[in-house]
Protein backbone atom coordinates (compact mmCIF):
# COMPACT_ATOMS: atom_id res chain seq x y z
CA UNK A 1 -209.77 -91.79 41.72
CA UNK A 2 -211.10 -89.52 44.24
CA UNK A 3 -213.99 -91.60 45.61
CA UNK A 4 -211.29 -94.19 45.49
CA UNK A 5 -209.14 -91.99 48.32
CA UNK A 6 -211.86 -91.62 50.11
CA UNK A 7 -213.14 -95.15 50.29
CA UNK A 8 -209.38 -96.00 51.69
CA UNK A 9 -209.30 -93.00 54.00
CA UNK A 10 -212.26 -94.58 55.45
CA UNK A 11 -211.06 -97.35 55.78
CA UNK A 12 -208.06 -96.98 57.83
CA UNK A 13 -210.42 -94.80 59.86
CA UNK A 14 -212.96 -97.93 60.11
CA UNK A 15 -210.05 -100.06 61.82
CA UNK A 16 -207.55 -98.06 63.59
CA UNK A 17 -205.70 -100.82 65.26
CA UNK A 18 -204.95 -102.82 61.48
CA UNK A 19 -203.95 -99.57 60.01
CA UNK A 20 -201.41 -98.89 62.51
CA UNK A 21 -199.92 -102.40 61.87
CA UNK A 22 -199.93 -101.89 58.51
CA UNK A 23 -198.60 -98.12 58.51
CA UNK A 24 -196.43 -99.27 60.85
CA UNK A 25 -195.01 -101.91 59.19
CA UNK A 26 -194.75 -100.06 55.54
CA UNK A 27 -192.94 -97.05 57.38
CA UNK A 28 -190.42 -99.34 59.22
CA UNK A 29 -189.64 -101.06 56.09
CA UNK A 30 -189.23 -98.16 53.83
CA UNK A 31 -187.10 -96.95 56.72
CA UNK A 32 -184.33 -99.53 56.51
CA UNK A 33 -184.52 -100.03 52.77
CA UNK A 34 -184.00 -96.24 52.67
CA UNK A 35 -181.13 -96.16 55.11
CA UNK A 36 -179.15 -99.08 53.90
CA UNK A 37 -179.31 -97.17 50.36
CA UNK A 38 -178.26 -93.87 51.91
CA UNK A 39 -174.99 -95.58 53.36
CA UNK A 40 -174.27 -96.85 49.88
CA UNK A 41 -175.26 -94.19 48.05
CA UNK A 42 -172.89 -92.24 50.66
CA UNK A 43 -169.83 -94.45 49.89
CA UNK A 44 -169.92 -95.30 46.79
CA UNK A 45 -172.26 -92.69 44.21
CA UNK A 46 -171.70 -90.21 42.50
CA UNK A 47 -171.87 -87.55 44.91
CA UNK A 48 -170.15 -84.07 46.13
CA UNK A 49 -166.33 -85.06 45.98
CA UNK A 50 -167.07 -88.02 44.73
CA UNK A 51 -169.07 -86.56 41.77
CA UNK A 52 -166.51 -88.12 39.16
CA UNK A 53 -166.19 -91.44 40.79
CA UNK A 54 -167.53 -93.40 38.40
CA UNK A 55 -165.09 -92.58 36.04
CA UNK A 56 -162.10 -93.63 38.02
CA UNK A 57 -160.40 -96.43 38.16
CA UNK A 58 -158.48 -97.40 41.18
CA UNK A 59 -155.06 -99.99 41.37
CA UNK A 60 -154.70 -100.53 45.30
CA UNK A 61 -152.49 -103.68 45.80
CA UNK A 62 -150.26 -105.79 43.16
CA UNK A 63 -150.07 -109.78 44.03
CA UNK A 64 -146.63 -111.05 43.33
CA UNK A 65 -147.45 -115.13 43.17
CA UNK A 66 -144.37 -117.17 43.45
CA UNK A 67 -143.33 -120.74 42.69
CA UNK A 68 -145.38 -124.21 44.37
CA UNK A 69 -144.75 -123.81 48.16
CA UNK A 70 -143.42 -120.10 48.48
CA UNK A 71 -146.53 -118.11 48.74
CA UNK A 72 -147.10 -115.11 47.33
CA UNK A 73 -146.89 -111.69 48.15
CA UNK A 74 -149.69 -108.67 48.36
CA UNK A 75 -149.07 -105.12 48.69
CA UNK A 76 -149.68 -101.83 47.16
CA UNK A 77 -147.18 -100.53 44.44
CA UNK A 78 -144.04 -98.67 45.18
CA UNK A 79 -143.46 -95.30 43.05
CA UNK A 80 -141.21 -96.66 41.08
CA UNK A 81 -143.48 -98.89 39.33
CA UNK A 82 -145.87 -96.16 38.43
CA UNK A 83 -142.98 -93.87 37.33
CA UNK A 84 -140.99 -96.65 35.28
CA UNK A 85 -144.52 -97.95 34.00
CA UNK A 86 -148.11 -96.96 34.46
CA UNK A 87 -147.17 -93.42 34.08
CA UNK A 88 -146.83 -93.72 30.15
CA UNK A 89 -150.47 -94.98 30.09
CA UNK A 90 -151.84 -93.17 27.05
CA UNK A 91 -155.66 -93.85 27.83
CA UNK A 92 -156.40 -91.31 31.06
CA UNK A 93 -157.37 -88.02 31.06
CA UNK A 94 -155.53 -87.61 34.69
CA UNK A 95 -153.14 -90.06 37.12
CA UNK A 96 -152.60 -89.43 40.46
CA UNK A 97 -150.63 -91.63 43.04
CA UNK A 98 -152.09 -91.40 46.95
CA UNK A 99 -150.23 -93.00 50.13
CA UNK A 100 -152.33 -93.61 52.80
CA UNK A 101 -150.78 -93.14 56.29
CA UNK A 102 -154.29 -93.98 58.32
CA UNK A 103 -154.10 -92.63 61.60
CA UNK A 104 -151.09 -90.29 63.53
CA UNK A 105 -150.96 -87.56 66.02
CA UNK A 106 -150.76 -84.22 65.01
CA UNK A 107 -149.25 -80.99 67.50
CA UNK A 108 -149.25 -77.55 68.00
CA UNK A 109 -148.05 -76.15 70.72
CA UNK A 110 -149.28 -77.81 74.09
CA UNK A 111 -152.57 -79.41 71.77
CA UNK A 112 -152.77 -82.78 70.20
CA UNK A 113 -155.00 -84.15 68.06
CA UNK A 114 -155.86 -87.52 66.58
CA UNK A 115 -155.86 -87.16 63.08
CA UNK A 116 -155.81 -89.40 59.40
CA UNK A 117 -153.28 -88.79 57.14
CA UNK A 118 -152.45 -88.90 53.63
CA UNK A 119 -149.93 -88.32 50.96
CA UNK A 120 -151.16 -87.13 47.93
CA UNK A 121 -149.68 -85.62 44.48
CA UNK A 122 -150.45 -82.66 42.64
CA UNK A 123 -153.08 -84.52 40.24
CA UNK A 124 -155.01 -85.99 42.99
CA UNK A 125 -157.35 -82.30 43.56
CA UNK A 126 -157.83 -82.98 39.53
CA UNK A 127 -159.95 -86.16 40.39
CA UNK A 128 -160.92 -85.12 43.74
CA UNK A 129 -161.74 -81.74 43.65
CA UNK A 130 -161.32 -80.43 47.41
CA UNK A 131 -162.72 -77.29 48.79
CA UNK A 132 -160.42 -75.04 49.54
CA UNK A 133 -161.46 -72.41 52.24
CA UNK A 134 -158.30 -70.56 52.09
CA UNK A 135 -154.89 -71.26 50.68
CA UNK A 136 -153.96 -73.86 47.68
CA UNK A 137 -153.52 -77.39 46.49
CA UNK A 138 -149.57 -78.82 45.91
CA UNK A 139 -148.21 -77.98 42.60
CA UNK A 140 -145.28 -80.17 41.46
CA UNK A 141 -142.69 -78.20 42.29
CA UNK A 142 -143.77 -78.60 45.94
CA UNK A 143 -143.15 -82.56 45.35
CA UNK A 144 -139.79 -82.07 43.40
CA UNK A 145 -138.85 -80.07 46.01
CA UNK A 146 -139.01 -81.90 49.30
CA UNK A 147 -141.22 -79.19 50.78
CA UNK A 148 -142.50 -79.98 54.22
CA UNK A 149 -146.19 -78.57 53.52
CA UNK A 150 -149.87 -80.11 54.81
CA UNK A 151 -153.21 -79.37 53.72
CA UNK A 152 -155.59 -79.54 56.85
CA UNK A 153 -159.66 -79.81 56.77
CA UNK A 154 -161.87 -77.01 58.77
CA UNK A 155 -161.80 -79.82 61.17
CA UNK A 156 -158.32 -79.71 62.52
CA UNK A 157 -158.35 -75.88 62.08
CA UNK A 158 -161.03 -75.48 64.38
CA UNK A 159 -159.54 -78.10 67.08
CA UNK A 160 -156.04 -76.83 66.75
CA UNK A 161 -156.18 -73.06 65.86
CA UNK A 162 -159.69 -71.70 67.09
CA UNK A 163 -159.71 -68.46 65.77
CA UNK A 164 -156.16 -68.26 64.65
CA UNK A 165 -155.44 -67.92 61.15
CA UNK A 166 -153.92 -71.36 60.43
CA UNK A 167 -152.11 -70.13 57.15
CA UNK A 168 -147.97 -70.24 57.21
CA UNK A 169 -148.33 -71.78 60.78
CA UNK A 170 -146.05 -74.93 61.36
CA UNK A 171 -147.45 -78.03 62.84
CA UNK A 172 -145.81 -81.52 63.98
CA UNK A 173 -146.34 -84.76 62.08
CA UNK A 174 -144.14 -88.02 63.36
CA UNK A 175 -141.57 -86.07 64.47
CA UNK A 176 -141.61 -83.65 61.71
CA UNK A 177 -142.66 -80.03 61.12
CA UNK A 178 -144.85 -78.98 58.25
CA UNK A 179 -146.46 -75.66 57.27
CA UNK A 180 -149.85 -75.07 56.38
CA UNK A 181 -150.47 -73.63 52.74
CA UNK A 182 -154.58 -74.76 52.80
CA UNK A 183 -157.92 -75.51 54.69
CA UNK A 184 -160.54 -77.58 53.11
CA UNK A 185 -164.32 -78.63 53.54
CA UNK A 186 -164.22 -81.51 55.72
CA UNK A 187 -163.80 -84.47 53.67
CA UNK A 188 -166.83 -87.22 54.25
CA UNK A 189 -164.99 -90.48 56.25
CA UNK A 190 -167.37 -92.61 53.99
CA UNK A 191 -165.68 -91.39 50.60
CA UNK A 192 -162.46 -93.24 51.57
CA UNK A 193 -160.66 -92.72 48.80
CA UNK A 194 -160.61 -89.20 49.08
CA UNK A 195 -161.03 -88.22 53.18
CA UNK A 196 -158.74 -87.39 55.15
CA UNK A 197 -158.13 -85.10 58.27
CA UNK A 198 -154.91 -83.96 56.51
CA UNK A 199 -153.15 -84.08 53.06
CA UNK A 200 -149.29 -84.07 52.63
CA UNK A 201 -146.95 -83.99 49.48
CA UNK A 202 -146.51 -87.34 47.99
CA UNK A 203 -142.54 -88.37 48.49
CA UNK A 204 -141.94 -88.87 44.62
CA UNK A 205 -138.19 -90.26 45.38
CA UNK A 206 -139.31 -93.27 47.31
CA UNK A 207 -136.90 -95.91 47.25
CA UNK A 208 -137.10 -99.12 46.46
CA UNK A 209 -137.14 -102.38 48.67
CA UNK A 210 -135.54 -104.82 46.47
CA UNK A 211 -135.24 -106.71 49.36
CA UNK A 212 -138.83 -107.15 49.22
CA UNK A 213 -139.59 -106.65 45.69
CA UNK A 214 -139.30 -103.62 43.06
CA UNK A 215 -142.58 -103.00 42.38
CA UNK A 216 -144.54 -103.47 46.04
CA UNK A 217 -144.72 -100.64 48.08
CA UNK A 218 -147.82 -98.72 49.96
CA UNK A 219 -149.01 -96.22 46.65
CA UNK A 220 -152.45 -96.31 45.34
CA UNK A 221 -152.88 -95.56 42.13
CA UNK A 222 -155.84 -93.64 40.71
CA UNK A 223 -156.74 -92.60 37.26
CA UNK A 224 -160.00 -90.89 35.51
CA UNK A 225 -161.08 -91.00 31.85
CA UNK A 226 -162.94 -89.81 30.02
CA UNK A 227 -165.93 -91.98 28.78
CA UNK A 228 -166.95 -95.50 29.62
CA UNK A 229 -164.95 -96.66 26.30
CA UNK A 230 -161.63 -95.35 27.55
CA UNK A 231 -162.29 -96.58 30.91
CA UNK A 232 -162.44 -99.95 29.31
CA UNK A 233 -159.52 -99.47 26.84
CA UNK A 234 -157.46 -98.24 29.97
CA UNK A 235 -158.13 -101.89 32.02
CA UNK A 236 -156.53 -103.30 28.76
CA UNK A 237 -153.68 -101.09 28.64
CA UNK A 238 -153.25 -101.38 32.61
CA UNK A 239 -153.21 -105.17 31.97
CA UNK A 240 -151.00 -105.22 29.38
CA UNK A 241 -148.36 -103.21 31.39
CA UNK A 242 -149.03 -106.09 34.16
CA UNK A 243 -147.94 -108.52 31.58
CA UNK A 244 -144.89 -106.96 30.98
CA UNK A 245 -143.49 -106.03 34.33
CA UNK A 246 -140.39 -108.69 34.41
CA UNK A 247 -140.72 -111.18 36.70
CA UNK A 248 -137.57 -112.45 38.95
CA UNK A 249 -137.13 -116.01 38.89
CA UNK A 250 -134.28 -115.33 41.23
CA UNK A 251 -136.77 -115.06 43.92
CA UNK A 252 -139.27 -117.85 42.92
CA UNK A 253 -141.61 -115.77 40.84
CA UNK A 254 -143.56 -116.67 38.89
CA UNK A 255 -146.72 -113.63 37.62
CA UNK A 256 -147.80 -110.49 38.81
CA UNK A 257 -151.37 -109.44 38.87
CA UNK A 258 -153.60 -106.59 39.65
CA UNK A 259 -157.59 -105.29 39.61
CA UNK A 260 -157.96 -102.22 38.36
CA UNK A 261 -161.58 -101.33 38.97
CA UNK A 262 -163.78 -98.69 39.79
CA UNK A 263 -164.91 -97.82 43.42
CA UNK A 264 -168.23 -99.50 42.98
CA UNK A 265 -166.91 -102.59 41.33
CA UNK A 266 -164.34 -103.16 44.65
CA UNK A 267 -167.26 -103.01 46.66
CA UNK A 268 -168.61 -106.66 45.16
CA UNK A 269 -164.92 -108.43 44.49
CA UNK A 270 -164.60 -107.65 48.01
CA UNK A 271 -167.74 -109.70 48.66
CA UNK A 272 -168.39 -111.70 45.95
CA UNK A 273 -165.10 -111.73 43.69
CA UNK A 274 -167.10 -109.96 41.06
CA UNK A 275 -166.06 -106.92 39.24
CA UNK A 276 -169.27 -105.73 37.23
CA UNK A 277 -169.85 -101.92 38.67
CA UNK A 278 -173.22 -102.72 36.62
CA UNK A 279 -174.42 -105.16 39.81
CA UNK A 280 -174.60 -101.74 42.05
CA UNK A 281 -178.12 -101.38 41.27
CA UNK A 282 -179.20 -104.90 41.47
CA UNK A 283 -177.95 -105.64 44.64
CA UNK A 284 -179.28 -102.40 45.99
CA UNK A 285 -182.87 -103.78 44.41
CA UNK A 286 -181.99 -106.98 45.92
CA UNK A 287 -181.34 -105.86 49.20
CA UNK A 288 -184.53 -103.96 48.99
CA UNK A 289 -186.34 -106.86 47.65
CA UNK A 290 -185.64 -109.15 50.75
CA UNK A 291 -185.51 -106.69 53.43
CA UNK A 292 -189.72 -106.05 52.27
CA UNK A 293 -190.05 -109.30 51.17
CA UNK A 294 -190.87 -110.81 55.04
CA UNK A 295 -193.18 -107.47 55.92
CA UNK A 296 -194.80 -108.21 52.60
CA UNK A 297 -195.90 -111.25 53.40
CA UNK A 298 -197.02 -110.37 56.86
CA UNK A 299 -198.94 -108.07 55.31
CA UNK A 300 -200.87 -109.72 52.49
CA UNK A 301 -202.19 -111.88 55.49
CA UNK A 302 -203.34 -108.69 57.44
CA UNK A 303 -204.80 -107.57 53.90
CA UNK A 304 -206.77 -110.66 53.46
CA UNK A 305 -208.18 -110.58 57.13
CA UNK A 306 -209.61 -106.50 56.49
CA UNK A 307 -210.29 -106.71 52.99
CA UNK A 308 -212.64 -110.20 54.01
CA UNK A 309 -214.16 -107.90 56.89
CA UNK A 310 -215.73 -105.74 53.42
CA UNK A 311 -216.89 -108.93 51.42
CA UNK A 312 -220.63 -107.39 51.83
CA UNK A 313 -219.57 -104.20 50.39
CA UNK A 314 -218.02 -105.92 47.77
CA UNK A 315 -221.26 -108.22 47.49
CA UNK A 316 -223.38 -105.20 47.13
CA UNK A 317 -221.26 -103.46 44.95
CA UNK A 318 -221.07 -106.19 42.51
CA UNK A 319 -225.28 -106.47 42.56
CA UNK A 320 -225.16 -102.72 41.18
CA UNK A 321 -223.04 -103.99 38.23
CA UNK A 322 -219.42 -103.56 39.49
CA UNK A 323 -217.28 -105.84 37.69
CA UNK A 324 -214.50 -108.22 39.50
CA UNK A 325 -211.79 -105.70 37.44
CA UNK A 326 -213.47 -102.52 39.06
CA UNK A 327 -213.14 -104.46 42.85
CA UNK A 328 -209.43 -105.23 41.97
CA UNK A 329 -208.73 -101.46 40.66
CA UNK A 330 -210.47 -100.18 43.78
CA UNK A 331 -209.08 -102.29 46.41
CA UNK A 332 -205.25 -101.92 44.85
CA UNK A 333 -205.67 -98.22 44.80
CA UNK A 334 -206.95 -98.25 48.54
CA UNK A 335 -203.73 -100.44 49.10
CA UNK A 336 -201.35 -98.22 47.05
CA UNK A 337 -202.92 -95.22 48.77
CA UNK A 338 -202.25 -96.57 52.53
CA UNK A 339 -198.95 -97.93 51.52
CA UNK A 340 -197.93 -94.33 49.79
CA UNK A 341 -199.15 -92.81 53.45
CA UNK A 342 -197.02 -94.98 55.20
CA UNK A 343 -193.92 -94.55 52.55
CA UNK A 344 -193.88 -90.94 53.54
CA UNK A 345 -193.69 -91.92 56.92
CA UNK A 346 -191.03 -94.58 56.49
CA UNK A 347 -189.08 -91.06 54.82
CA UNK A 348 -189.85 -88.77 57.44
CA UNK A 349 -188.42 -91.44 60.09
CA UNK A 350 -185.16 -92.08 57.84
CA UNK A 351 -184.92 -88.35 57.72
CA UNK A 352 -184.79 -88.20 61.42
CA UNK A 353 -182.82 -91.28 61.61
CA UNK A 354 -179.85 -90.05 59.67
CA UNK A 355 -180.28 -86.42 61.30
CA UNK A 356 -179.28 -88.08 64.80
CA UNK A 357 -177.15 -90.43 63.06
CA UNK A 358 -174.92 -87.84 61.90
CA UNK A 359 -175.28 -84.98 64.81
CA UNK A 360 -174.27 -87.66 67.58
CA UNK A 361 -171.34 -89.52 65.17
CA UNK A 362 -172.29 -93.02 66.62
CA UNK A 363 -169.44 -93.86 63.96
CA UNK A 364 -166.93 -90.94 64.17
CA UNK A 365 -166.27 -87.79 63.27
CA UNK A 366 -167.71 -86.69 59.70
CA UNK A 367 -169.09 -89.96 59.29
CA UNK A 368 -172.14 -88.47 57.73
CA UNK A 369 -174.46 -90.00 55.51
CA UNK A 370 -176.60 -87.87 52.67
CA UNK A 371 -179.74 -88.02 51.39
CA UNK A 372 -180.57 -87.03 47.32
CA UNK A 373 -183.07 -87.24 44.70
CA UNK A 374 -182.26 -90.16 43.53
CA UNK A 375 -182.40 -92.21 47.03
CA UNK A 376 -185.99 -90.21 47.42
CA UNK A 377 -186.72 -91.35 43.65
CA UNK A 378 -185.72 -94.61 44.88
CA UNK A 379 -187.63 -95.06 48.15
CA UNK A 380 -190.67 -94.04 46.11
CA UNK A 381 -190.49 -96.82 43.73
CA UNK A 382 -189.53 -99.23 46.84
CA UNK A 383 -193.06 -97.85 47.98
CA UNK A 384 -194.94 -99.03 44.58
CA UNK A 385 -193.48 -101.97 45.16
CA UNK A 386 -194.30 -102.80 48.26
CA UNK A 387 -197.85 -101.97 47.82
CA UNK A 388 -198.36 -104.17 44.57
CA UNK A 389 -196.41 -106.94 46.31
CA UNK A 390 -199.01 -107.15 49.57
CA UNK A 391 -202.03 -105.99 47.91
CA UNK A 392 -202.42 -107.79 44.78
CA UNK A 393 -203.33 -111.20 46.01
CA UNK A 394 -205.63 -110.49 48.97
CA UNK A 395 -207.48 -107.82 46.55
CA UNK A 396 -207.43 -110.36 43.76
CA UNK A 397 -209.01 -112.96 46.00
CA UNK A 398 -211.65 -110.49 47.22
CA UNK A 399 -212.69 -108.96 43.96
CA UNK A 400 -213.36 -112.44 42.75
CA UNK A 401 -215.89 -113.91 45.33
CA UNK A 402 -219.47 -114.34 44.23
CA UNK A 403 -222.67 -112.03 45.09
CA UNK A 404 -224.08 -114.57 47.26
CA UNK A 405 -221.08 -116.12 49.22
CA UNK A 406 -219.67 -112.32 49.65
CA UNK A 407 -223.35 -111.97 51.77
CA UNK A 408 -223.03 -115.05 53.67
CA UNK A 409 -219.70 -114.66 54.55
CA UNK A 410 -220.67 -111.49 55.81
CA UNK A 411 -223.45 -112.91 57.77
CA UNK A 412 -221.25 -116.01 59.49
């Protein structure tokens, strides 16, 4: 193995300009493979508040389709229907209900601040655990209550109140006044079913729009169990409530229907109309696949034109009773050896890449992507990959020629 490193070390030294097309084009690869996964991996694993995620299932939007020629209607649920209905669910360890305002302005005094809002109950820190710097979460008295009460992140306490303690102080929402009982972590912009700038009490007496219809509204409903086999026997139990939420033929309906999936699995029915959370991994190994299947390619070509520059060596290596199996083994560890040195470049660069990406917020504010063991795990296998993928062939052709051709083609 070691006069195998060497051999390789040599040469990359022997041909400086093809090794820095080849390290070059490893690193760059490894790079975006790397970076796509952290942005993925950001959104939608397991990670920091999201650590639970993949036991939560998420309801977002009900479809109401009505009779031939009247459309159909698509909204999230009103309160109501998760009060009347989804509440008595007997399969989750924890429901929560979340109302997402998106963006408003937010005041104190003579400052203003842009800021994303939402309303959330007192289950939804149970799922989502925020960080609490100081203060508390909402308790369910603060719901039944009315009270006008926000949660803020360290974000908006260091834009609005500097130094001030922000605790009991009242700020202005759309025209109304609430008072601060909390300040949290910031919330990561890429988790979206958790972030937010800040947090306000769910209105639990939301009324109805008949008008409209009883059971759309703007809610999102969440709710985490406690093994994959309840997750499963809770998308039965959410479908059988579906199935019995009465339809009004009054208004030309005629079903209801609603996806009740986990954050992973939304990802590819948004895309591809297919709920399998299992497909995660493939199409991150897809993705992978064809983003290094081009370089690849490129590469095995550059392979064969330096590993045919060494057909002598090979020649003379073979008349001193090296076998075509010890060629392939050598030249595939010389391959896997480069590749690995450009790998750990392609990780250094999406180190740096991400650095900038997240101290300059080319998207926003605490849009910040993460890097883990698992990604790194991942990026190294990408590596092995790569290296079997452009090296096999061109070392497999080489290890193969004759004595006597290997010295003429040397000579021509």
């Amino acid at each position: 193995m070691k006069t195998y490193i060497k051999l390789a070390w040599y040469s990359l030294k022997k041909n400086p300009f093809f090794s820095f097309i080849i390290l070059f084009g490893i690193s760059i690869t490894i790079m975006i493979v790397m970076f796509v996964g952290s942005i993925l991996e950001t959104g939608y694993g397991s990670n920091g508040i999201y650590k639970d995620i993949d036991q939560v299932l998420i309801a977002p939007q009900l479809k109401v389709k009505r009779t031939e020629g009247n459309g159909w209607s698509n909204s999230g649920f009103s309160y109501s229907a998760f009060k009347d209905y989804f509440s008595k669910m007997k399969t989750p360890e924890v429901m929560s209900v979340t109302m997402n305002h998106w963006y408003t302005n937010l005041y104190y005094k003579d400052l203003g601040l842009d800021v994303q809002r939402m309303s959330i109950d007192n289950n939804f820190t149970k799922i989502f655990p925020l960080q609490f710097i100081i203060g508390r979460p909402f308790s369910f008295e603060d719901l039944e209550q009315r009270k006008k009460l926000v949660i803020i992140s360290k974000y908006v306490a260091d834009n609005i109140f500097g130094t001030e303690d922000p605790l009991n102080k009242k700020i202005k929402i759309q025209s109304e006044y609430y008072e601060v009982i909390g300040v949290i972590e910031d919330v990561n912009k890429m988790r979206r079913q958790a972030t937010a700038d800040v947090y306000t009490p769910l209105d639990i007496y939301q009324k109805e729009n008949t008008d409209w219809h009883r059971f759309l509204g703007n809610n999102t409903m969440l709710m985490k169990f406690k093994d994959k086999d309840s997750m499963e026997a809770g998308q039965d139990e959410f479908q059988h409530i579906i199935s019995l939420l009465p339809i009004n033929k009054e208004h030309n309906e005629e079903s209801m229907s609603a996806k009740f999936l986990t954050e992973k699995a939304w990802l590819f029915y948004h895309m591809l109309e297919i709920e399998d959370e299992k497909l995660f991994g493939v199409y991150l190994s897809l993705i992978a696949f064809f983003v290094m299947l081009i370089p690849a390619l490129s590469l095995i070509n550059l392979n064969i034109t330096r590993t045919s520059e060494r057909t002598a060596e090979m020649g003379i290596r073979k008349s001193f009773g090296a076998s075509s199996l010890d060629l392939l083994y050598q030249l595939l560890m010389e391959n896997i050896f480069t590749t690995f040195i450009g790998g750990f470049i392609g990780v250094l660069l999406t180190f740096v890449v991400i650095y900038l990406f997240n101290t300059y917020g080319w998207i926003g504010n605490n849009f910040n992507l993460e890097i883990n063991f698992q990604l790194l795990i991942y990026g190294l296998g990408c590596t092995l990959f790569f290296s079997l993928m452009s090296g096999f062939y061109p070392a497999l052709k080489i290890s193969n020629f004759g004595i006597i051709s290997s010295l003429k083609n040397d000579k021509q």
